[in-house]
PDB file of N, CA and C in Angstrom:
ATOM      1  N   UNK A   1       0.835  -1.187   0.000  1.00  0.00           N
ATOM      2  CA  UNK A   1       0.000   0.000   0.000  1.00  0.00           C
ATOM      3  C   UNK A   1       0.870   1.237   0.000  1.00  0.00           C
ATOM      4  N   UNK A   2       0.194   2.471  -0.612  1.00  0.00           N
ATOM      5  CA  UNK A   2       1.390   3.451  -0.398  1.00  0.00           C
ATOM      6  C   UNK A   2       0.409   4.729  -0.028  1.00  0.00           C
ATOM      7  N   UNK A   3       0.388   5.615   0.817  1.00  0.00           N
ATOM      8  CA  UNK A   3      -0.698   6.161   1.517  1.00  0.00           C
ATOM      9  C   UNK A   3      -0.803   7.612   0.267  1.00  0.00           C
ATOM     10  N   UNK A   4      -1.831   7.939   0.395  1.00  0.00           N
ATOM     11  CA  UNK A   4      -2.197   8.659  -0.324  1.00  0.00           C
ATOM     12  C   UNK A   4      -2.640  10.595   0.133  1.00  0.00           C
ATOM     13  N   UNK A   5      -3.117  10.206   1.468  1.00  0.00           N
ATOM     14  CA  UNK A   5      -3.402  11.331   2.211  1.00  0.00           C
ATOM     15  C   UNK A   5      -2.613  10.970   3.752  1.00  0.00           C
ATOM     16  N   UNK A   6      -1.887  12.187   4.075  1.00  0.00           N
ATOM     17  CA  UNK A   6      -0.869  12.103   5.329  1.00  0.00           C
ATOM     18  C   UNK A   6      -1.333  13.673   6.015  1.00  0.00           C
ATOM     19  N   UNK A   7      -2.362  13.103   7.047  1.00  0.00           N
ATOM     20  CA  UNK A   7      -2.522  14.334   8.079  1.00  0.00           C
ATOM     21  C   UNK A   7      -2.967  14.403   9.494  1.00  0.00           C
ATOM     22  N   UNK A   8      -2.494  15.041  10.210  1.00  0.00           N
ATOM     23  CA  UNK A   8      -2.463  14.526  11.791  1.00  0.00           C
ATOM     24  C   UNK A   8      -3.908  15.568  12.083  1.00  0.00           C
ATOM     25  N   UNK A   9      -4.881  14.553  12.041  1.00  0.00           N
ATOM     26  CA  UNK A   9      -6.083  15.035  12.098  1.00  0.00           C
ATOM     27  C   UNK A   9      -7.107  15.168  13.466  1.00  0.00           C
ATOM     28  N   UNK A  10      -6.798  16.260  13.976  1.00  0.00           N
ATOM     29  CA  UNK A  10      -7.621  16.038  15.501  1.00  0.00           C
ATOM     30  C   UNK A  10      -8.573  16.698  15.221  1.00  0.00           C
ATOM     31  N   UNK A  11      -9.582  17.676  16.117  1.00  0.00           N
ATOM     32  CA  UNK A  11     -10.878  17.637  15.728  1.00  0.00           C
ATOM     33  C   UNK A  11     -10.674  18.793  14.723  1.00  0.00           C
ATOM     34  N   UNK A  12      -9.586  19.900  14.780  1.00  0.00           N
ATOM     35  CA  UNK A  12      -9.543  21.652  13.992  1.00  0.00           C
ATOM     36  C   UNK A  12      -9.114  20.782  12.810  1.00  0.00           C
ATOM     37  N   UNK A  13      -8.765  19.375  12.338  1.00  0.00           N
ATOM     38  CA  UNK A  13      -8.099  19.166  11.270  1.00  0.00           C
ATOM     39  C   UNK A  13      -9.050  18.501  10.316  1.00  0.00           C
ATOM     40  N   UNK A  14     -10.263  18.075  11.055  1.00  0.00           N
ATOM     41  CA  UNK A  14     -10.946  16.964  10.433  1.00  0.00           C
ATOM     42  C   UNK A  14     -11.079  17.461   8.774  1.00  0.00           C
ATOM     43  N   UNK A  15     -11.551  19.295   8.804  1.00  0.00           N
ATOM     44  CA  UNK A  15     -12.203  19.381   7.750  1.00  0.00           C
ATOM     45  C   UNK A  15     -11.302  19.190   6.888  1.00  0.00           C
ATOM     46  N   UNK A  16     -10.083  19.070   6.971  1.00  0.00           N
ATOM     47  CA  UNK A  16      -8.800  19.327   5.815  1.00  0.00           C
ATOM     48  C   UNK A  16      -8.705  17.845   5.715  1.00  0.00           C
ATOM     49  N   UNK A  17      -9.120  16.900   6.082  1.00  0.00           N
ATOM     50  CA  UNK A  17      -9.290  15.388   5.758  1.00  0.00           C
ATOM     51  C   UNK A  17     -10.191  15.431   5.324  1.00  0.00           C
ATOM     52  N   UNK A  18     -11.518  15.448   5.607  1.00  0.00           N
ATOM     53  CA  UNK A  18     -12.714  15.628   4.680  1.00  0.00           C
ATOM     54  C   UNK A  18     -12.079  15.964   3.263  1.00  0.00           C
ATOM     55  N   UNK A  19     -11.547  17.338   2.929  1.00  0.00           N
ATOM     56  CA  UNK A  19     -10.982  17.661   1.711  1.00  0.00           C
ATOM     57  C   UNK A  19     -10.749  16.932   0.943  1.00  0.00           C
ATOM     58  N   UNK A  20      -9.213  16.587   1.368  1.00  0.00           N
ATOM     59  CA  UNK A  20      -9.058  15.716   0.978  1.00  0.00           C
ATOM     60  C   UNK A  20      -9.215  14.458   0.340  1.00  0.00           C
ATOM     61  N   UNK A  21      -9.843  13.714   1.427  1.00  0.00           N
ATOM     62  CA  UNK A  21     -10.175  12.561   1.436  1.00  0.00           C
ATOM     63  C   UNK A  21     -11.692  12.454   0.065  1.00  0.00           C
ATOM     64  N   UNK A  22     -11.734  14.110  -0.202  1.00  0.00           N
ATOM     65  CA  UNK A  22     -13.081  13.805  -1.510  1.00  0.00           C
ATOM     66  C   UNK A  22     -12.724  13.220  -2.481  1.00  0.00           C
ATOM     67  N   UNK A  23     -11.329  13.856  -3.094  1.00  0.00           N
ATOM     68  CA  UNK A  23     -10.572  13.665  -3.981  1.00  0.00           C
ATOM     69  C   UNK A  23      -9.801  12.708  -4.348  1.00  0.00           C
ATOM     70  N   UNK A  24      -9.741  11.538  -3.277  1.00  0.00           N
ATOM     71  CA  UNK A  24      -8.611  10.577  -3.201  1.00  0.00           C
ATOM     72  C   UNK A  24      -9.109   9.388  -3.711  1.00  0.00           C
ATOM     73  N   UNK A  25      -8.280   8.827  -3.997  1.00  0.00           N
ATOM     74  CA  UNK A  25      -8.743   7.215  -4.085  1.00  0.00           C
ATOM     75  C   UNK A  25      -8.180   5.945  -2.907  1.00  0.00           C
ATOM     76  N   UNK A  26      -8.382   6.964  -2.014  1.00  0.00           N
ATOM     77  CA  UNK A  26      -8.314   6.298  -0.489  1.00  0.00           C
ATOM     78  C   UNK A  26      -9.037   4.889  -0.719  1.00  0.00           C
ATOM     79  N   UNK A  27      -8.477   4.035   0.161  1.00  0.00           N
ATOM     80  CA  UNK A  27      -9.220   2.468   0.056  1.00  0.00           C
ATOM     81  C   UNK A  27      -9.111   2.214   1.470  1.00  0.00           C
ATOM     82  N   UNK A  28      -8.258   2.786   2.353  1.00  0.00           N
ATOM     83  CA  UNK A  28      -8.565   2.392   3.769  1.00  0.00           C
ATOM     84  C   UNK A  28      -8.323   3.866   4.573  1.00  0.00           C
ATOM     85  N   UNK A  29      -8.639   3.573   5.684  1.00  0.00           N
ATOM     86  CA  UNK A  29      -8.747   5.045   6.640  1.00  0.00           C
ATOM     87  C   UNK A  29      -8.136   4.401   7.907  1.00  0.00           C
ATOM     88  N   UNK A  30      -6.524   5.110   8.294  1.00  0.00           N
ATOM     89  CA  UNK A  30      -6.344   4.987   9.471  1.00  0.00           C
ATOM     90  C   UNK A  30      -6.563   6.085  10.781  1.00  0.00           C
ATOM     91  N   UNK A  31      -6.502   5.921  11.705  1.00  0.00           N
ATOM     92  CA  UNK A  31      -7.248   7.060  12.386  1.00  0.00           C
ATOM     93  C   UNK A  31      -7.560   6.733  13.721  1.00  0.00           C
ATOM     94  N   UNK A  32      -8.288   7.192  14.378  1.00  0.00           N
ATOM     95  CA  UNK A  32      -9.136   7.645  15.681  1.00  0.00           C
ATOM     96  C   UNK A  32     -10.783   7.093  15.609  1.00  0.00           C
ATOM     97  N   UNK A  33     -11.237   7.274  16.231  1.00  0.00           N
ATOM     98  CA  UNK A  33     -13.063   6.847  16.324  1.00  0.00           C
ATOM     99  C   UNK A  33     -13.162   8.572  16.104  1.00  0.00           C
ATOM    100  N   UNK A  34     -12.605   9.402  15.691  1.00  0.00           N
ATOM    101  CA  UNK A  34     -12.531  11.235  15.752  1.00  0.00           C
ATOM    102  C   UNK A  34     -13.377  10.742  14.062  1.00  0.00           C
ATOM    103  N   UNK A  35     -12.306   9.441  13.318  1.00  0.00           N
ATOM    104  CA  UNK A  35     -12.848   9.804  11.689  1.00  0.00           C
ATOM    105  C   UNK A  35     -13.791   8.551  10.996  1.00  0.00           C
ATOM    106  N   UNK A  36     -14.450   8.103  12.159  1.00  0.00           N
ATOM    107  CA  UNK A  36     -15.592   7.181  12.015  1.00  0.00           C
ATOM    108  C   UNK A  36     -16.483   7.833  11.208  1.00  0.00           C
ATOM    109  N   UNK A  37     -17.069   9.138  11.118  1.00  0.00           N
ATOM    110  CA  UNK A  37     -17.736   9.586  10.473  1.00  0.00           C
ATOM    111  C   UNK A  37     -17.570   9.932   8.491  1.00  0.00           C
ATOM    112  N   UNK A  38     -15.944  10.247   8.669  1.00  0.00           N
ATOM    113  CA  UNK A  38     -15.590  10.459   7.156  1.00  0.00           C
ATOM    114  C   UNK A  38     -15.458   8.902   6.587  1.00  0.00           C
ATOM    115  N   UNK A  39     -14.987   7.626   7.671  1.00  0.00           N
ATOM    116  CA  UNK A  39     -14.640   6.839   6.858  1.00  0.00           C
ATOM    117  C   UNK A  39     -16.263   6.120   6.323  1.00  0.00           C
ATOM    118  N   UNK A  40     -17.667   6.175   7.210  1.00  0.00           N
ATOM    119  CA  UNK A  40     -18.569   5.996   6.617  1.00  0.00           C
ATOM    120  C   UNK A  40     -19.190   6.759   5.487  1.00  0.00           C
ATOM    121  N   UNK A  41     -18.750   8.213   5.206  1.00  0.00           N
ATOM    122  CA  UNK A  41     -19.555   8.924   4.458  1.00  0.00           C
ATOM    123  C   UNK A  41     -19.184   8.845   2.736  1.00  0.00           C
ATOM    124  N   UNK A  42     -16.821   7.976   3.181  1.00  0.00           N
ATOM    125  CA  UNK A  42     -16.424   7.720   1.805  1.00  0.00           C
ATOM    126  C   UNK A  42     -16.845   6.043   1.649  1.00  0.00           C
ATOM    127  N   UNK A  43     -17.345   5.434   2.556  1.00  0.00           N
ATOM    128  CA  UNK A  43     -17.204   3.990   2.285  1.00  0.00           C
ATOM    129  C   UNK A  43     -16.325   3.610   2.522  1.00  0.00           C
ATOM    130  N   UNK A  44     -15.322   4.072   3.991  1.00  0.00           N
ATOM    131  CA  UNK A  44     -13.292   3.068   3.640  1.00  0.00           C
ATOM    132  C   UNK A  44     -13.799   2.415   5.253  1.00  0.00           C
ATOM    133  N   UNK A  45     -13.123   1.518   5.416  1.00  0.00           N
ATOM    134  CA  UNK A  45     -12.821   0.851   6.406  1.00  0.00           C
ATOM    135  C   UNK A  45     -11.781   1.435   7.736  1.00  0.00           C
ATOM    136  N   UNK A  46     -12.621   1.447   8.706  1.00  0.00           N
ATOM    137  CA  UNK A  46     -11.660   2.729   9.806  1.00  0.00           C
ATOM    138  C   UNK A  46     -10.394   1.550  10.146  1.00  0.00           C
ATOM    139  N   UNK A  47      -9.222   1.847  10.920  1.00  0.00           N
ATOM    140  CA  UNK A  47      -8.313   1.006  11.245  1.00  0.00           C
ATOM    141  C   UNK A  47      -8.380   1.923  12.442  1.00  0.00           C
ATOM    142  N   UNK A  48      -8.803   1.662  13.550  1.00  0.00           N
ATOM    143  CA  UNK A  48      -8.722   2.792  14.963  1.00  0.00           C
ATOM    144  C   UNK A  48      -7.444   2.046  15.671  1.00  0.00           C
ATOM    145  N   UNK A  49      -6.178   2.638  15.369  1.00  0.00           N
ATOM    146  CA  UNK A  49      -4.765   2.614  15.690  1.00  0.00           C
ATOM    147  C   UNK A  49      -4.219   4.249  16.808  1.00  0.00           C
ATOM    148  N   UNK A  50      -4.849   5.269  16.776  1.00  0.00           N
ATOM    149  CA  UNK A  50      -4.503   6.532  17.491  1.00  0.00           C
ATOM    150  C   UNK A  50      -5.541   6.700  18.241  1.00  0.00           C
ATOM    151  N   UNK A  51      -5.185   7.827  19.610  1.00  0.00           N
ATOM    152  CA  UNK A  51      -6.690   7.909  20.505  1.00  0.00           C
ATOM    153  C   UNK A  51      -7.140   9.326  19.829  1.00  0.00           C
ATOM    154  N   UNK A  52      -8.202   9.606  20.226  1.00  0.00           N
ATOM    155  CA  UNK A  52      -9.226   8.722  21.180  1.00  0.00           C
ATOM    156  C   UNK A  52     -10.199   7.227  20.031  1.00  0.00           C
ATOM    157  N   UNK A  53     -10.127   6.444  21.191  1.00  0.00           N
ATOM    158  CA  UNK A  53     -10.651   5.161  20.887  1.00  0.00           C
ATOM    159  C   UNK A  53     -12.191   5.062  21.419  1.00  0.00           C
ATOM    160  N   UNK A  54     -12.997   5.523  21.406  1.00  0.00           N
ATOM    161  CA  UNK A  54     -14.203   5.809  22.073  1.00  0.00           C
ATOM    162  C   UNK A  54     -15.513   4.950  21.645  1.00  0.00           C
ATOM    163  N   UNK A  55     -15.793   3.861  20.662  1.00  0.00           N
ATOM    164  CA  UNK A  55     -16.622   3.226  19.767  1.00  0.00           C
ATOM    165  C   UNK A  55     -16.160   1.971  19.656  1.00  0.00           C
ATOM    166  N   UNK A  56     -15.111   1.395  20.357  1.00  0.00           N
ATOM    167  CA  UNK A  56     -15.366  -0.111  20.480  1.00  0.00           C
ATOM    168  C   UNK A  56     -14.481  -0.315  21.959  1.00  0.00           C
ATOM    169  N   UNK A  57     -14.519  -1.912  22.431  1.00  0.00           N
ATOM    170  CA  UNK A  57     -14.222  -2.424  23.793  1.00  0.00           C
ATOM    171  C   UNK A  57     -13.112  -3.057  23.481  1.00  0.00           C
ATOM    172  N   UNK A  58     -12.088  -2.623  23.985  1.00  0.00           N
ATOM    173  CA  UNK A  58     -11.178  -3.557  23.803  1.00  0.00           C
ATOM    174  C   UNK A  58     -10.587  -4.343  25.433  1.00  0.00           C
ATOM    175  N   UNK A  59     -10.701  -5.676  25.360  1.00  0.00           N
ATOM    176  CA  UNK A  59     -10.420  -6.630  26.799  1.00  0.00           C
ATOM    177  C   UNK A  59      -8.689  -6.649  26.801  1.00  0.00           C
ATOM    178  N   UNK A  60      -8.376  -6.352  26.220  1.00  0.00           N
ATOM    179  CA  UNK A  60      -6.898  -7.269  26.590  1.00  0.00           C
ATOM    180  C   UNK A  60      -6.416  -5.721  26.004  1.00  0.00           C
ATOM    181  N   UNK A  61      -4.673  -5.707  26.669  1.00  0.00           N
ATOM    182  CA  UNK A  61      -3.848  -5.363  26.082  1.00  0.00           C
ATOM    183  C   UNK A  61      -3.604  -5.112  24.410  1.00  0.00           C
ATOM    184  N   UNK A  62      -3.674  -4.292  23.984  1.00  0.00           N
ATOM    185  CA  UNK A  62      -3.634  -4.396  22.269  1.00  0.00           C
ATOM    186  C   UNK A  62      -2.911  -3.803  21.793  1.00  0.00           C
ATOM    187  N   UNK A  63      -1.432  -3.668  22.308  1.00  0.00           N
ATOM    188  CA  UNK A  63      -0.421  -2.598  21.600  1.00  0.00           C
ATOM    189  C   UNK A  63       0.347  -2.806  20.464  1.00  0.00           C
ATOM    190  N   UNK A  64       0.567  -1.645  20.152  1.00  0.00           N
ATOM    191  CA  UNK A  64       1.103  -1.331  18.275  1.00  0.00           C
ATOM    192  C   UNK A  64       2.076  -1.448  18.186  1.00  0.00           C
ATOM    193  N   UNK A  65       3.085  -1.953  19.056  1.00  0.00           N
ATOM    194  CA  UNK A  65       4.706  -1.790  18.976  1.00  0.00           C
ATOM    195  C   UNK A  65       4.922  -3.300  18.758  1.00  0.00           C
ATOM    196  N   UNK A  66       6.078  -3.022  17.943  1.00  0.00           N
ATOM    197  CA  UNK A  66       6.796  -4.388  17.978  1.00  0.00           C
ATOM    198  C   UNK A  66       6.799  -5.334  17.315  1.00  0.00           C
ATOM    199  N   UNK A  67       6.614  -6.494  17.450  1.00  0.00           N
ATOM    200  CA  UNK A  67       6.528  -7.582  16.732  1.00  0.00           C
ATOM    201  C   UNK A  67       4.978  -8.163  16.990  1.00  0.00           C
ATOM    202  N   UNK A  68       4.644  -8.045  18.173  1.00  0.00           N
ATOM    203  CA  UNK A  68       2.789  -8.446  18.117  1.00  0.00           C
ATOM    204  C   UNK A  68       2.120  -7.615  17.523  1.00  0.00           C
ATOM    205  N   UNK A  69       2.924  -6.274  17.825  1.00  0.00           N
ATOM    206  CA  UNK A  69       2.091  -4.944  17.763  1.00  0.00           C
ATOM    207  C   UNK A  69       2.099  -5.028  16.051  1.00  0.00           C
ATOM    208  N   UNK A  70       2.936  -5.193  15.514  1.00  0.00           N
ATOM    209  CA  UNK A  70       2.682  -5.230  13.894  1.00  0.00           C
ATOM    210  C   UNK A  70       1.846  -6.205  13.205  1.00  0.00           C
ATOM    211  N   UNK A  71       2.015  -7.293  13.804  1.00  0.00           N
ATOM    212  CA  UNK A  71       1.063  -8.357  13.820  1.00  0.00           C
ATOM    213  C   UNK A  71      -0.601  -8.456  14.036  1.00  0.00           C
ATOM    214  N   UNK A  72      -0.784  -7.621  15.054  1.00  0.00           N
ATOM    215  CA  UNK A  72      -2.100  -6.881  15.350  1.00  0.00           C
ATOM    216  C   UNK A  72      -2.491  -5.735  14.827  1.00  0.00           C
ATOM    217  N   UNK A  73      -1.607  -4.802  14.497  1.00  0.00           N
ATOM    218  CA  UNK A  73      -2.067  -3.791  13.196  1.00  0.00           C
ATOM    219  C   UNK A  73      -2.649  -4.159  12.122  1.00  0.00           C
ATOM    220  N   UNK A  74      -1.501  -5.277  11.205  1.00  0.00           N
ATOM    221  CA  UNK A  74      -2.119  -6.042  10.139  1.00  0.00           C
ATOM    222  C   UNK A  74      -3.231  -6.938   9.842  1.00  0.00           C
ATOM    223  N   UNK A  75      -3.514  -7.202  11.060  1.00  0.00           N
ATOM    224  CA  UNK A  75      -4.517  -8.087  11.680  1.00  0.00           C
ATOM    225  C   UNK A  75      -5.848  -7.000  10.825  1.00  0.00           C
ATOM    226  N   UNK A  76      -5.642  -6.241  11.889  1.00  0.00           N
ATOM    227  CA  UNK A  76      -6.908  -5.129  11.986  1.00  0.00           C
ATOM    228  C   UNK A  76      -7.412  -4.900  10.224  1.00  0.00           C
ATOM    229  N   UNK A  77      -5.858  -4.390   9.530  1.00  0.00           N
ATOM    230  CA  UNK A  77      -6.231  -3.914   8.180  1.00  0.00           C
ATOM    231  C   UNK A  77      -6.507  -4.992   7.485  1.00  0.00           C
ATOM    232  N   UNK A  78      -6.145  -5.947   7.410  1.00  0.00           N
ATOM    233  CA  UNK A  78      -7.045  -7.229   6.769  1.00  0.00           C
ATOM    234  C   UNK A  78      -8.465  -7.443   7.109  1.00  0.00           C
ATOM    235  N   UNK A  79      -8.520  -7.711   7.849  1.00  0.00           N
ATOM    236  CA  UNK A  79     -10.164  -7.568   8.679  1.00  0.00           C
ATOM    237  C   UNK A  79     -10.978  -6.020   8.404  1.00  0.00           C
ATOM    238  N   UNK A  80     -10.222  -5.164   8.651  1.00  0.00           N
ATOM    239  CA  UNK A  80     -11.211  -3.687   8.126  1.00  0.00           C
ATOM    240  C   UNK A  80     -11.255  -3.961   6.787  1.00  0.00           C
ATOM    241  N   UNK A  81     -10.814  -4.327   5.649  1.00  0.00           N
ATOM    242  CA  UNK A  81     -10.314  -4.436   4.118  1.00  0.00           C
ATOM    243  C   UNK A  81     -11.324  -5.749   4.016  1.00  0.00           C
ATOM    244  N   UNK A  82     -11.489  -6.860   4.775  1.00  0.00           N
ATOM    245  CA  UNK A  82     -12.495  -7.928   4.429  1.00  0.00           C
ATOM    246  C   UNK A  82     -13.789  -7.236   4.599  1.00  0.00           C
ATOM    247  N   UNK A  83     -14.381  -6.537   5.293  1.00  0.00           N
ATOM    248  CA  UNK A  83     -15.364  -6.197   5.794  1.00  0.00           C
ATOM    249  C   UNK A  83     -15.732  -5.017   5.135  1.00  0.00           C
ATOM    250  N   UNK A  84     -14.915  -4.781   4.057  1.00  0.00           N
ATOM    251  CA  UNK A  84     -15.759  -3.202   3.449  1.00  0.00           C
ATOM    252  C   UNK A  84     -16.210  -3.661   2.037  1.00  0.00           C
ATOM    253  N   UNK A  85     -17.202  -2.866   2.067  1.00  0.00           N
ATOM    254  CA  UNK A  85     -17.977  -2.731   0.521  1.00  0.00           C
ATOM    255  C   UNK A  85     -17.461  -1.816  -0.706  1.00  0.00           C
ATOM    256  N   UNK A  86     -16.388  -2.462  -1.427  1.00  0.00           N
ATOM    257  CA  UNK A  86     -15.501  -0.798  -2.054  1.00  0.00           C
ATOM    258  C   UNK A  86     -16.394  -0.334  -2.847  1.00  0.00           C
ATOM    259  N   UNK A  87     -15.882   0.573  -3.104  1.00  0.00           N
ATOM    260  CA  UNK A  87     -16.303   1.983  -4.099  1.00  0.00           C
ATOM    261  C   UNK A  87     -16.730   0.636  -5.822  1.00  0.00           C
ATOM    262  N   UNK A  88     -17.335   1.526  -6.161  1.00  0.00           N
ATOM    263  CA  UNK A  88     -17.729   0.784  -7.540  1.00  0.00           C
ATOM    264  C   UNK A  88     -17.230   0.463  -8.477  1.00  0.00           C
ATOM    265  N   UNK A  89     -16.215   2.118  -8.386  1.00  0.00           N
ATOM    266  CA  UNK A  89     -15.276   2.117  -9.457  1.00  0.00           C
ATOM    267  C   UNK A  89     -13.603   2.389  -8.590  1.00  0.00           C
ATOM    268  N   UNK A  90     -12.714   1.806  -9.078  1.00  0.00           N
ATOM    269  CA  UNK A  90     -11.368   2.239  -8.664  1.00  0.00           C
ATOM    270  C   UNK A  90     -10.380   1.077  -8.423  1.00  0.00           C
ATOM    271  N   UNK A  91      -9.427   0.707  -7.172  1.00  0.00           N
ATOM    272  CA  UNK A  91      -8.422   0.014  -7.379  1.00  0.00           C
ATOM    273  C   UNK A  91      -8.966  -1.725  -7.153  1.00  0.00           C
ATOM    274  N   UNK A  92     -10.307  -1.870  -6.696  1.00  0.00           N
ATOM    275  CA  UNK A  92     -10.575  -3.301  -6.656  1.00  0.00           C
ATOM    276  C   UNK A  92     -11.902  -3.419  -7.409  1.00  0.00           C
ATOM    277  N   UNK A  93     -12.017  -2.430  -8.561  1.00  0.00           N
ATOM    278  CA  UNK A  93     -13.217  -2.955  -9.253  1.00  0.00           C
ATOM    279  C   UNK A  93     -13.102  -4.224  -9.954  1.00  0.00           C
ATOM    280  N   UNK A  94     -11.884  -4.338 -10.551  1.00  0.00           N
ATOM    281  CA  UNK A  94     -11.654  -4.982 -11.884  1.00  0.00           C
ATOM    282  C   UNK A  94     -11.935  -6.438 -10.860  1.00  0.00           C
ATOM    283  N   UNK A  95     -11.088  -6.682  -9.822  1.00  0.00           N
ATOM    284  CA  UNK A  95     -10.942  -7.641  -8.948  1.00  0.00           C
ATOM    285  C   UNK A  95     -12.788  -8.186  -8.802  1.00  0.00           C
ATOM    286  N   UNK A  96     -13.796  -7.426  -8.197  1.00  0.00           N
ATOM    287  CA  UNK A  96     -14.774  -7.503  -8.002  1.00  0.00           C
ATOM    288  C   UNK A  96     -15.422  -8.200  -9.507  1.00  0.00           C
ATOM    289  N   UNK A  97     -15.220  -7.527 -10.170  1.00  0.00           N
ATOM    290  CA  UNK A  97     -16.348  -8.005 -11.736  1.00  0.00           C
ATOM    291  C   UNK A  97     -15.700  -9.647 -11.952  1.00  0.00           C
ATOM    292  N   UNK A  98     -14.601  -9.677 -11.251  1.00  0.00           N
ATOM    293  CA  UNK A  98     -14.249 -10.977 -11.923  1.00  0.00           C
ATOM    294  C   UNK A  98     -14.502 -11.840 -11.092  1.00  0.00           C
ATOM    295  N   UNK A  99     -14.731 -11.667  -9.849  1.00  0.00           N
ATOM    296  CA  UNK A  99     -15.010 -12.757  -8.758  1.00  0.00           C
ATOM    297  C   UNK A  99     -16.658 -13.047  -9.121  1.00  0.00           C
ATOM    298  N   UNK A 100     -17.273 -11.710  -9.481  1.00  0.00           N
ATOM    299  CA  UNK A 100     -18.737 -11.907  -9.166  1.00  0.00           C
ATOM    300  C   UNK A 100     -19.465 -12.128 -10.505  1.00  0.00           C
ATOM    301  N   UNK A 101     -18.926 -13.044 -11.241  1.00  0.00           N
ATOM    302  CA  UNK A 101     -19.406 -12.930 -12.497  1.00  0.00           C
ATOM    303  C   UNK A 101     -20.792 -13.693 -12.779  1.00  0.00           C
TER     304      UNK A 101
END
């Protein structure tokens, strides 16, 4: 993957992600539960890796460092990336028409 939009988005920043993020051909959204709202309004899959974490429970320990911690990042973006409905047109259409023929 090679990121497309790079911005440290707290709440004064959101709208300059919004912007952004109109224009892009974003396919995943990493972030905060801050950009739960943009990643439903483009259709991307949130990856909630930064705080605030406020919209799901997490039981155990779940840290980003390291060797689990990378392991559990990737975790996440596979699983956010299984679970989304992409865009119609763009980097996994072609993929889609051919599975769903």
């Amino acid at each position: 993957m090679e990121p497309v939009i790079c911005v440290d988005a707290d709440r004064e920043e959101q709208n300059v992600l919004a912007r952004q993020l109109a224009g892009s051909d974003a396919v995943l959204l990493l972030g905060s539960s801050l950009e739960k709202a943009l990643a439903e309004k483009y259709k991307l899959p949130l990856v909630r890796y930064a705080y605030p974490v406020f919209d799901e429970y997490i039981l155990g320990r779940q840290g980003l460092l390291g060797v689990q911690g990378t392991a559990l990042l990737l975790e996440k973006i596979i699983n956010g990336a299984l679970q989304q409905n992409y865009k119609s047109e763009g980097l996994f259409s072609r993929l889609r028409r051919e599975l769903y023929r």
